[in-house]
N, C-alpha and C. Protein backbone atom coordinates (compact mmCIF):
# COMPACT_ATOMS: atom_id res chain seq x y z
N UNK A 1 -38.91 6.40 14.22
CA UNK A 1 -38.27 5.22 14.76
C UNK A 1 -38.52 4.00 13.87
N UNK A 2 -39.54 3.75 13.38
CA UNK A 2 -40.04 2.70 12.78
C UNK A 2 -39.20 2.68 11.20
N UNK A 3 -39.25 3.61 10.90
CA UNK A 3 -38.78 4.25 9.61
C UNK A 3 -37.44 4.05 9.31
N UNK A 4 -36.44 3.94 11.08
CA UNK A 4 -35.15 3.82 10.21
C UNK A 4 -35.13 2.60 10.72
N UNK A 5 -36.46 1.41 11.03
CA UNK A 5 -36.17 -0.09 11.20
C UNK A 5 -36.03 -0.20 10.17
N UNK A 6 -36.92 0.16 9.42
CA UNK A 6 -37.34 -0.84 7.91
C UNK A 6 -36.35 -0.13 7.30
N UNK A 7 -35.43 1.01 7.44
CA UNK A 7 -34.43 0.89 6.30
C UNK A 7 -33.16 -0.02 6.57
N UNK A 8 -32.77 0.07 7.80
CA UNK A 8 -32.23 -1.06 8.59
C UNK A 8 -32.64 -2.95 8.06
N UNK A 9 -33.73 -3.31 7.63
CA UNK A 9 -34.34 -4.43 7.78
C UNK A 9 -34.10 -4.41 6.09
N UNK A 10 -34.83 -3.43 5.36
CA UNK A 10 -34.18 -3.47 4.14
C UNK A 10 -32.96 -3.46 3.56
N UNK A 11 -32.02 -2.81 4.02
CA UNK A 11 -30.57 -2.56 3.83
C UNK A 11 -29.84 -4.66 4.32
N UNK A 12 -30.25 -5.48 4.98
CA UNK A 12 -30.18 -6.35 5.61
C UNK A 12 -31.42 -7.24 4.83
N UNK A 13 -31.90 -7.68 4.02
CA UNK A 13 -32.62 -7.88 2.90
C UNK A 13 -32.10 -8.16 1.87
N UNK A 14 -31.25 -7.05 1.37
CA UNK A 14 -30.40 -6.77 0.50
C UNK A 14 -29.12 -7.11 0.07
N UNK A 15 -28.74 -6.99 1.10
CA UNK A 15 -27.20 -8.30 1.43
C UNK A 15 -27.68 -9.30 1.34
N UNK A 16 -28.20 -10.15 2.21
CA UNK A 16 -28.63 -11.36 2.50
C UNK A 16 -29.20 -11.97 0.58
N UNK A 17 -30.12 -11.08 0.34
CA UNK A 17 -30.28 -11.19 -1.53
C UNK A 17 -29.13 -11.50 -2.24
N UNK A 18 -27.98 -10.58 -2.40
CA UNK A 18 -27.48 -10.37 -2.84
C UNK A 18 -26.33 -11.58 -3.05
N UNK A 19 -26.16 -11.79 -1.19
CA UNK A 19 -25.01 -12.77 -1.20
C UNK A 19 -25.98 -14.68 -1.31
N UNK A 20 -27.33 -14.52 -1.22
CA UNK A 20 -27.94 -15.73 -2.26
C UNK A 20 -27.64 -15.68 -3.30
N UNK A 21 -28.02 -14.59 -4.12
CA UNK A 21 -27.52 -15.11 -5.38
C UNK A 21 -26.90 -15.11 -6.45
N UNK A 22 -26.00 -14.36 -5.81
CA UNK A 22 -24.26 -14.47 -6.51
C UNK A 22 -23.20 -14.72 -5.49
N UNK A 23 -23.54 -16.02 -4.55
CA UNK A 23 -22.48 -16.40 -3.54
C UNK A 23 -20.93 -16.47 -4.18
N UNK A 24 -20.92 -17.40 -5.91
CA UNK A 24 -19.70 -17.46 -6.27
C UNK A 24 -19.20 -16.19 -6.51
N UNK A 25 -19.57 -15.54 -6.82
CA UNK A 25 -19.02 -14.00 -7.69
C UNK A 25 -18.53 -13.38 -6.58
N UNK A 26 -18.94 -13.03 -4.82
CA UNK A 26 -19.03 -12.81 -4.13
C UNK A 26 -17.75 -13.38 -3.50
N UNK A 27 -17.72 -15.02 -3.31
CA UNK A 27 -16.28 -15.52 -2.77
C UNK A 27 -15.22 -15.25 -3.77
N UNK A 28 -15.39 -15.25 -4.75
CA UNK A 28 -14.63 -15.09 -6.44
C UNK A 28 -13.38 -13.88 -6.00
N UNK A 29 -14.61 -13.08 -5.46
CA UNK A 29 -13.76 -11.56 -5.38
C UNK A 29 -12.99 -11.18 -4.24
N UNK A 30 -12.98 -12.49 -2.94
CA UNK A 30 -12.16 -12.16 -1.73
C UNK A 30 -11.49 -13.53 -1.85
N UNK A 31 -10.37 -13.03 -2.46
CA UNK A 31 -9.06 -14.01 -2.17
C UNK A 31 -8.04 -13.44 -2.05
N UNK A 32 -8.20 -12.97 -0.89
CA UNK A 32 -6.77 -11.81 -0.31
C UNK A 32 -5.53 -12.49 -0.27
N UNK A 33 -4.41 -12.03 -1.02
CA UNK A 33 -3.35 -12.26 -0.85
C UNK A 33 -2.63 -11.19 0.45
N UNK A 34 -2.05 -11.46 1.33
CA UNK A 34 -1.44 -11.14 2.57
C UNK A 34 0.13 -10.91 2.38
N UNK A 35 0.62 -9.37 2.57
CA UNK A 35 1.96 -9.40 2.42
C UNK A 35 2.45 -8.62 3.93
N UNK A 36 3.87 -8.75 4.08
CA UNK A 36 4.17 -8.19 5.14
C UNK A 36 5.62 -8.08 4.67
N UNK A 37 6.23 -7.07 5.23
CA UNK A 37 7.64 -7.04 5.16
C UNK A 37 8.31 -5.74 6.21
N UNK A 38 9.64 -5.31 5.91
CA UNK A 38 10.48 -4.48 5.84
C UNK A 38 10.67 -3.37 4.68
N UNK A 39 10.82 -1.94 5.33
CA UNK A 39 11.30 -0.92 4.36
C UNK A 39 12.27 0.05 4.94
N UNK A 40 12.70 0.63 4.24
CA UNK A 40 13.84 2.23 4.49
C UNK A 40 13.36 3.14 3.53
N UNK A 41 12.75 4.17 4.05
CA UNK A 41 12.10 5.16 3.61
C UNK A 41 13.44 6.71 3.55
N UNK A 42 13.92 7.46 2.72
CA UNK A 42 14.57 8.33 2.22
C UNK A 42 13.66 9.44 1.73
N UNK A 43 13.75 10.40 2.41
CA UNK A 43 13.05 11.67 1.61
C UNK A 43 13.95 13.03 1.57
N UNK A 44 13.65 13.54 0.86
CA UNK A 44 14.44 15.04 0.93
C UNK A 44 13.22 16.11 -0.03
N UNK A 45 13.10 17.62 1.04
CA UNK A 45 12.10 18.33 0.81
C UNK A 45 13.17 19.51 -0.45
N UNK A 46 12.10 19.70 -1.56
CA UNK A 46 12.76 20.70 -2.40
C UNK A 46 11.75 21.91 -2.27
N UNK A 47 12.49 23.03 -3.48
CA UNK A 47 11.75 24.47 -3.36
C UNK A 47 10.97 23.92 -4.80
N UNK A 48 10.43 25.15 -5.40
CA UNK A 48 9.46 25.26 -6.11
C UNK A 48 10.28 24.84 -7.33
N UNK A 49 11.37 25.32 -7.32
CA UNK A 49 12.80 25.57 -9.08
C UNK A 49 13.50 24.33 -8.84
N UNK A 50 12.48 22.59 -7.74
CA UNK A 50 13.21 21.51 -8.01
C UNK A 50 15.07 21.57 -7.25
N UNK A 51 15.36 22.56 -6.57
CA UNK A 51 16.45 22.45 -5.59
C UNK A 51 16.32 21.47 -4.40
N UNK A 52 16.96 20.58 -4.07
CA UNK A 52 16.45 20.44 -2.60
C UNK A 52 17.03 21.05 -1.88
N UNK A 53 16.40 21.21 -0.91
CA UNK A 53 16.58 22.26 0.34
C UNK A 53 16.77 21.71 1.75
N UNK A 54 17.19 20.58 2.02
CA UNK A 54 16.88 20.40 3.66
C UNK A 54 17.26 19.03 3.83
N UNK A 55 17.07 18.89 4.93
CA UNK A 55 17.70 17.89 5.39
C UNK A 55 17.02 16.21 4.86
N UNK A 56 17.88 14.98 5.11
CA UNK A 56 17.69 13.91 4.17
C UNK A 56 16.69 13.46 5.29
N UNK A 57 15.88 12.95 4.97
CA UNK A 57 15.04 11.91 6.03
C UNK A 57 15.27 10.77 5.66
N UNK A 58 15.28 10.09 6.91
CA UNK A 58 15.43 8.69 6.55
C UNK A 58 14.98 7.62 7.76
N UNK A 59 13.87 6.71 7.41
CA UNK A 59 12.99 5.97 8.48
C UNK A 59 13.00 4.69 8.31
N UNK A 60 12.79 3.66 8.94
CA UNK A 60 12.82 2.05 8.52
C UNK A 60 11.88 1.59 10.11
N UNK A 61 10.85 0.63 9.21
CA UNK A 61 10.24 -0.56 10.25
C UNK A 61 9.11 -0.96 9.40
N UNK A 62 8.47 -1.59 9.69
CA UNK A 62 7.60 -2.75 9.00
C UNK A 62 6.52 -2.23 7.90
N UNK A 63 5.84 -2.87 6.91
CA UNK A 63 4.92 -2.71 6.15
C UNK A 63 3.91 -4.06 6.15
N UNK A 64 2.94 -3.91 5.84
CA UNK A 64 1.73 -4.77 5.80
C UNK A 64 0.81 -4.23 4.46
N UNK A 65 0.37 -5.48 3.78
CA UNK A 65 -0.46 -4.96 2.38
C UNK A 65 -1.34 -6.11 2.51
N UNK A 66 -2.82 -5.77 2.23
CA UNK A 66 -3.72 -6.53 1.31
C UNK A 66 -4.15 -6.68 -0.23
N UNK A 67 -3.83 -7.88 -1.09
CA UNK A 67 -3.91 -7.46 -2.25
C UNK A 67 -5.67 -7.85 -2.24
N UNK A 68 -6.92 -7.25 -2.74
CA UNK A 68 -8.19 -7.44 -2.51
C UNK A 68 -8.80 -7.73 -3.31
N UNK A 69 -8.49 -7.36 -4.85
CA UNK A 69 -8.91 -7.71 -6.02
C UNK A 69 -8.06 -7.83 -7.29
N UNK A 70 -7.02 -8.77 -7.05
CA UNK A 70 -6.16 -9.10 -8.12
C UNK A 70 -5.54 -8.04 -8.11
N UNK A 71 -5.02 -7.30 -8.87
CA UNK A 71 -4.30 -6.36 -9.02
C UNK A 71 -4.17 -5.12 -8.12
N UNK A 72 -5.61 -4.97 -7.11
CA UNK A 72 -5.35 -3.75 -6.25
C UNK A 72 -4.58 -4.00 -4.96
N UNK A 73 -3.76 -3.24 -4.54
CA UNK A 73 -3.67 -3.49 -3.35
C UNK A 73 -3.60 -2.13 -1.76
N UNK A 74 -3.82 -2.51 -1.14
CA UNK A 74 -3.98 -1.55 0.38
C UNK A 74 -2.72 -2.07 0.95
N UNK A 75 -2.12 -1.15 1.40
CA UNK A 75 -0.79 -1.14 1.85
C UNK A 75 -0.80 0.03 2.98
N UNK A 76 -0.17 -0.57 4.40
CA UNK A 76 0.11 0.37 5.63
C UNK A 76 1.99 0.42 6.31
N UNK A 77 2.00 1.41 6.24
CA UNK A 77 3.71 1.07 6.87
C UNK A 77 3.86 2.37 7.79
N UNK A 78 4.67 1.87 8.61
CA UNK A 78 4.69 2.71 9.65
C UNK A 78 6.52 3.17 10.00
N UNK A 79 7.31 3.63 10.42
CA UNK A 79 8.76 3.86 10.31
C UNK A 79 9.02 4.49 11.36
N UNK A 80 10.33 4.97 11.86
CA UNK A 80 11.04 5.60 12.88
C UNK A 80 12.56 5.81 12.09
N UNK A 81 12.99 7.13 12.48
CA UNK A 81 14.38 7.11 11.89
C UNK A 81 14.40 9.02 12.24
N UNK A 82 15.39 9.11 11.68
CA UNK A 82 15.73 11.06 11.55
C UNK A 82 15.55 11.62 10.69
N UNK A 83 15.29 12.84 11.06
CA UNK A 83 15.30 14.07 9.35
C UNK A 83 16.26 15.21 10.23
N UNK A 84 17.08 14.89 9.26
CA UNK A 84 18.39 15.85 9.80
C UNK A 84 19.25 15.47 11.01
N UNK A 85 19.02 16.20 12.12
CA UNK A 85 19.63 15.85 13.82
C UNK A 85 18.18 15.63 14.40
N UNK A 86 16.73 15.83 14.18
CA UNK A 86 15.94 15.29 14.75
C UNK A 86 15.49 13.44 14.42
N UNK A 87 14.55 13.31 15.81
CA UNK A 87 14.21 11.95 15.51
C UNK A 87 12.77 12.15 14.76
N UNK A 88 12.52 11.19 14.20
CA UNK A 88 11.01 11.40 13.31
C UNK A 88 10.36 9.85 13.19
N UNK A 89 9.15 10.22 12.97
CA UNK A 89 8.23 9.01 12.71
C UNK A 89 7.46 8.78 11.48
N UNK A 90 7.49 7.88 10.85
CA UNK A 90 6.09 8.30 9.68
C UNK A 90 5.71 6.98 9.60
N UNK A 91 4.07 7.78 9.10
CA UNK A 91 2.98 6.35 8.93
C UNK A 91 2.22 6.66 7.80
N UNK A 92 2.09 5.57 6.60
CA UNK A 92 1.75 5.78 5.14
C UNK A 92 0.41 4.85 5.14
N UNK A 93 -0.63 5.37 4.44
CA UNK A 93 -1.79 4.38 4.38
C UNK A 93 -2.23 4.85 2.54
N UNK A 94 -1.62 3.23 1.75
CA UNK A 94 -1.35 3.96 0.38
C UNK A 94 -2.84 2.54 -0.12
N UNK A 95 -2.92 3.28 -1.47
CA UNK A 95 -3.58 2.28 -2.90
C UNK A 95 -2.50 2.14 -3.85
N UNK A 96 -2.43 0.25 -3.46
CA UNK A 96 -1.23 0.87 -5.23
C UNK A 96 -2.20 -0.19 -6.16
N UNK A 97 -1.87 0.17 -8.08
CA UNK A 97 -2.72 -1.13 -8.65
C UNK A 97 -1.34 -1.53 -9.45
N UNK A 98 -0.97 -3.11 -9.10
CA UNK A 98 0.06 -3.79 -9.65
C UNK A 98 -0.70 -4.27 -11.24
N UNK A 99 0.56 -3.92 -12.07
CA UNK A 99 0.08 -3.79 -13.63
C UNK A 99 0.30 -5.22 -14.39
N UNK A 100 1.19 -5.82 -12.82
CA UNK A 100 1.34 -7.69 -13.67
C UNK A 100 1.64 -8.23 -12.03
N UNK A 101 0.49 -8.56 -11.45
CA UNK A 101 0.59 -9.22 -9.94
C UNK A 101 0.66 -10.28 -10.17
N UNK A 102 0.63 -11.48 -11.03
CA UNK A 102 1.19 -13.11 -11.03
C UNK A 102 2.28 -13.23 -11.97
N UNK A 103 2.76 -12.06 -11.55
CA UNK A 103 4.41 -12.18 -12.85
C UNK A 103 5.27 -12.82 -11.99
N UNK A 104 6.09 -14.11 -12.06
CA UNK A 104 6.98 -14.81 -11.15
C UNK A 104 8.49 -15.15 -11.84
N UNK A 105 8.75 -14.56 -13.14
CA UNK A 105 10.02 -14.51 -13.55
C UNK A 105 10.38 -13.43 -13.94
N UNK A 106 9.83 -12.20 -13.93
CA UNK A 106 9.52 -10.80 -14.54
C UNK A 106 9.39 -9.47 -13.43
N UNK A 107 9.94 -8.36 -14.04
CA UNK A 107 10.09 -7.43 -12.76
C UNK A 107 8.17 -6.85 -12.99
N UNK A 108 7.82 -6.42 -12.06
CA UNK A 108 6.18 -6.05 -11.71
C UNK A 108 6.36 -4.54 -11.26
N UNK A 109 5.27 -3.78 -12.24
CA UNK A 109 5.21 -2.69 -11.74
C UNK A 109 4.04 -2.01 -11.45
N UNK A 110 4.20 -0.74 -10.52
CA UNK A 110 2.91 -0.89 -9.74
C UNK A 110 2.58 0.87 -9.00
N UNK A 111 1.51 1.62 -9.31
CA UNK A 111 1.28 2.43 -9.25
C UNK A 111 0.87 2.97 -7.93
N UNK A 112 1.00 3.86 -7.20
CA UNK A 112 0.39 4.23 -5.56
C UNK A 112 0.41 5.52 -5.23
N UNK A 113 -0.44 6.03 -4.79
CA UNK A 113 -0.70 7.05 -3.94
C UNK A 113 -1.38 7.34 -2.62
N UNK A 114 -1.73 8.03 -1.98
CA UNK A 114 -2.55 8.17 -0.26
C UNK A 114 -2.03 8.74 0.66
N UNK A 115 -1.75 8.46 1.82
CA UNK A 115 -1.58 9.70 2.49
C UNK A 115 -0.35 9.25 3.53
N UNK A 116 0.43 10.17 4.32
CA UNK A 116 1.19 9.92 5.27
C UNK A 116 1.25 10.98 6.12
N UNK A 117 1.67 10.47 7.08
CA UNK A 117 1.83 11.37 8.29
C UNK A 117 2.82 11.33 8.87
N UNK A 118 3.69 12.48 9.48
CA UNK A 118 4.95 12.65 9.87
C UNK A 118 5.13 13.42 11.14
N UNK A 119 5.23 12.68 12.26
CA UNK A 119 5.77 13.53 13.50
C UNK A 119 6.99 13.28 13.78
N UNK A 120 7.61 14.45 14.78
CA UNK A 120 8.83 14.88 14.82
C UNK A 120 9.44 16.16 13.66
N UNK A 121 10.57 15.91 13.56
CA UNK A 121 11.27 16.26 12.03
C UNK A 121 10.70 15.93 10.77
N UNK A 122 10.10 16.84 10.62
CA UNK A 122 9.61 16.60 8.87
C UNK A 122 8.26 17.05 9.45
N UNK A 123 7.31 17.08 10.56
CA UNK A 123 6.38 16.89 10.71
C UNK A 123 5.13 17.27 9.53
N UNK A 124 4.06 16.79 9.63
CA UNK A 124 2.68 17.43 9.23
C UNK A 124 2.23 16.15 8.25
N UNK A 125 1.15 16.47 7.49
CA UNK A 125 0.49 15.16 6.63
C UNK A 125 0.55 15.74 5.01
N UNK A 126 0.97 14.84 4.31
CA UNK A 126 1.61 14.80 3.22
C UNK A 126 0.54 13.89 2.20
N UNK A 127 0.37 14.23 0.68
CA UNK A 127 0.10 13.43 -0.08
C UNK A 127 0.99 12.44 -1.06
N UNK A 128 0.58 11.35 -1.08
CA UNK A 128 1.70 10.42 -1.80
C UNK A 128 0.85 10.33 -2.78
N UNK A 129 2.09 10.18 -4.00
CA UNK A 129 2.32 9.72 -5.00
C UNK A 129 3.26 8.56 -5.42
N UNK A 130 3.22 7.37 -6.11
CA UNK A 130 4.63 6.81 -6.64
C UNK A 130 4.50 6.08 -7.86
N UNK A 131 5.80 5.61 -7.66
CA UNK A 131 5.44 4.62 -9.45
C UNK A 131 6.23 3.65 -8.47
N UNK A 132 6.56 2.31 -8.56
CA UNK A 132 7.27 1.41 -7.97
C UNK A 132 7.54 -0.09 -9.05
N UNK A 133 8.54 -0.63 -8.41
CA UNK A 133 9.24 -1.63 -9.27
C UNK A 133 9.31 -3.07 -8.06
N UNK A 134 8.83 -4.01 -8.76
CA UNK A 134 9.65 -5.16 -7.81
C UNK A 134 9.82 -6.40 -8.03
N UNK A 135 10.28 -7.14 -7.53
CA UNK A 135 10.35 -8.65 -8.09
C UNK A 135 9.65 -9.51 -7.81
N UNK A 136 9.42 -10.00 -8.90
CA UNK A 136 8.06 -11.37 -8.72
C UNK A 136 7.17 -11.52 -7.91
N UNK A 137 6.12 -10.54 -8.01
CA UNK A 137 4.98 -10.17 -7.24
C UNK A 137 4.06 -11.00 -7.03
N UNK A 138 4.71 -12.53 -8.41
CA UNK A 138 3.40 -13.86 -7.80
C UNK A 138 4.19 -14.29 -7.20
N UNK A 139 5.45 -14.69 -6.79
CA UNK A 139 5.69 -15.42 -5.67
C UNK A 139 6.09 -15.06 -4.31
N UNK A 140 6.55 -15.94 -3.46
CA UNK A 140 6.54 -15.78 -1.71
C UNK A 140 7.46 -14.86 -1.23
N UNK A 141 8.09 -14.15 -2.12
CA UNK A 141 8.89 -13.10 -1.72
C UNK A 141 9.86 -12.40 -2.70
N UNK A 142 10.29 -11.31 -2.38
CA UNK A 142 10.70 -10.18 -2.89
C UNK A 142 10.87 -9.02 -3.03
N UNK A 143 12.17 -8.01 -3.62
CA UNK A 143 12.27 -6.83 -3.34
C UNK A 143 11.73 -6.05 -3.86
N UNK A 144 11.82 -4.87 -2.84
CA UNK A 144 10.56 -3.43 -4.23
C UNK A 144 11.68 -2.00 -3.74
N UNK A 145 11.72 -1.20 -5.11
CA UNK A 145 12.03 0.12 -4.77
C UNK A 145 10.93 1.06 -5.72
N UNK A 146 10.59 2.17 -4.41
CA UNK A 146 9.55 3.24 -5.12
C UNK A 146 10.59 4.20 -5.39
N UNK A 147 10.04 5.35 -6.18
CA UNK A 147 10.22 6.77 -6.22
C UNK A 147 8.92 7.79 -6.54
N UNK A 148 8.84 8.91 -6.00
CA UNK A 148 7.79 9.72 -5.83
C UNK A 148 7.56 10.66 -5.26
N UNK A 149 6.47 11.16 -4.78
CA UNK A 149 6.47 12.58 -3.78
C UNK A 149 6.02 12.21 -2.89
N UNK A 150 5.67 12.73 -1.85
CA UNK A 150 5.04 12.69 -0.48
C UNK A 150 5.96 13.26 0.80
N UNK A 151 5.48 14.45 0.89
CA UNK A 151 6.20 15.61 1.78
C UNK A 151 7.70 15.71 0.94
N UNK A 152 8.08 16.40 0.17
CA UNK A 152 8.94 16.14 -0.90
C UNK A 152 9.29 14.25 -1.96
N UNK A 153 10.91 14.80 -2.44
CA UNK A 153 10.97 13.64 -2.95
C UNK A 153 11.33 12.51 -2.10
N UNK A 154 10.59 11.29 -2.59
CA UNK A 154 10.47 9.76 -1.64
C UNK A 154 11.07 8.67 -2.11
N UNK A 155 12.11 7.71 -2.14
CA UNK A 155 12.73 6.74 -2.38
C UNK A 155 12.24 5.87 -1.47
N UNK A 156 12.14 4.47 -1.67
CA UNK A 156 12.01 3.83 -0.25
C UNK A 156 12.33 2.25 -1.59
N UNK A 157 13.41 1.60 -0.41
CA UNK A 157 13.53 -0.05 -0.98
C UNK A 157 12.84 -0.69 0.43
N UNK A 158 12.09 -1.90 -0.32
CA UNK A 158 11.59 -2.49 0.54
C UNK A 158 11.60 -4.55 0.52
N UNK A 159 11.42 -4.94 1.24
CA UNK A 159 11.37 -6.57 0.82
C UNK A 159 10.06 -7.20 1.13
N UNK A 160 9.29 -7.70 0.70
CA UNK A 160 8.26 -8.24 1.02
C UNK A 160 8.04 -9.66 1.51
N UNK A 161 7.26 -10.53 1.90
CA UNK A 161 6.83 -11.76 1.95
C UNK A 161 5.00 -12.00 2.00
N UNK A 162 5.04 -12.90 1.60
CA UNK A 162 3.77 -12.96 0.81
C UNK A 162 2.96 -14.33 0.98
N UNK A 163 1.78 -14.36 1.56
CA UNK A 163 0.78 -15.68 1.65
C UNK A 163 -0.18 -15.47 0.59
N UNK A 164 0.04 -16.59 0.15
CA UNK A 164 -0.94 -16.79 -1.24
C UNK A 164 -2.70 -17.34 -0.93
N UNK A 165 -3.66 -17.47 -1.52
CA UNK A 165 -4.43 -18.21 -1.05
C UNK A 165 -4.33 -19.70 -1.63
N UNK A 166 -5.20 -20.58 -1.54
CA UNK A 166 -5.37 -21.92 -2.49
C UNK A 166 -5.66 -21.98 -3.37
N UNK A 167 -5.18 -22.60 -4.65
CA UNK A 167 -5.24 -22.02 -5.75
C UNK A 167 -4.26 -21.27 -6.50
N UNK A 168 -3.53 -20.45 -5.86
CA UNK A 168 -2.98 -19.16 -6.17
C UNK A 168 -1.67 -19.93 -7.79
N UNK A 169 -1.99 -19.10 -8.81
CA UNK A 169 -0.79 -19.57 -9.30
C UNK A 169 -0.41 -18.24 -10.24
N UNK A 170 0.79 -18.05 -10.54
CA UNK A 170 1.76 -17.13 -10.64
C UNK A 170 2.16 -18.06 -12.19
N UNK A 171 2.24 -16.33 -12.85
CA UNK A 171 2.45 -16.45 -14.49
C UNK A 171 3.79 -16.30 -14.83
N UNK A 172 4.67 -16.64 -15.77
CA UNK A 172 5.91 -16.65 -16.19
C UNK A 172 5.91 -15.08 -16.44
């Protein structure tokens, strides 16, 4: 009992150290940029010889992203729509790392993968992959289209909007 105080008391020591004495480095590194938007998600499942085989999926409703450290970002989106004559649902919880995030006259591109999940039509959990494209990722808004895998091939255009923190400034 005593034993997992003091690792408890140490572990809590340690932070408290830590965030003394590198408070700047510490705030430095949380200046979350906040995005939210709209998407339409398109998939179609192929065979092994690259045929597709089946029916088109296709889902739309909101996305939400944290960008956490400049260039990384955590991204959640969730959808409703059909695959084929059924109704279907999917929910994506991705990493993408943007390769020019204060580009504000320039298209931005941006790497992602993680996981999704699909009930209804299409059902089961899928790994993502993508490469993605979009516009002016330093400023307050703009469009994105991916392509990639995840439970076959994945298209999805999306629009974003975007809160900056103070400070925030965006490169030509």
């Amino acid at each position: 009992m005593n034993g997992e105080r003091d690792k408890r008391r140490g572990a809590a020591l340690s932070v408290l150290f830590v965030l003394s004495v590198f408070p700047q480095a510490v705030v430095a590194q949380w200046r979350p940029v906040f995005e939210w938007g709209l998407h339409g998600t398109a998939g179609i499942r192929g065979t092994a010889d690259g045929i597709a085989n089946g029916p088109v999926a296709l889902v739309f409703g909101p996305r939400g992203a944290i960008r956490t450290l400049g260039s990384t970002r955590v991204a959640l989106s969730i959808g409703s729509g059909t695959h084929g004559d059924e109704l279907t649902a999917r929910g994506e919880a991705a990493l993408e790392y943007l390769l020019s995030p204060r580009a504000s006259r320039r298209f931005g591109v941006y790497l992602g993968g993680g996981l999704a999940g699909v009930l209804g039509g299409g059902k089961g959990g899928y790994l993502l992959t993508y490469v993605g494209i979009e516009r002016s990722p330093g400023l307050p808004a703009g469009w994105a289209f991916e392509a990639g895998f995840g439970g076959g091939f994945r298209l999805r255009a999306a629009y974003h909007w975007r809160r900056f923190p103070p400070g925030w400034r965006a490169q030509p």
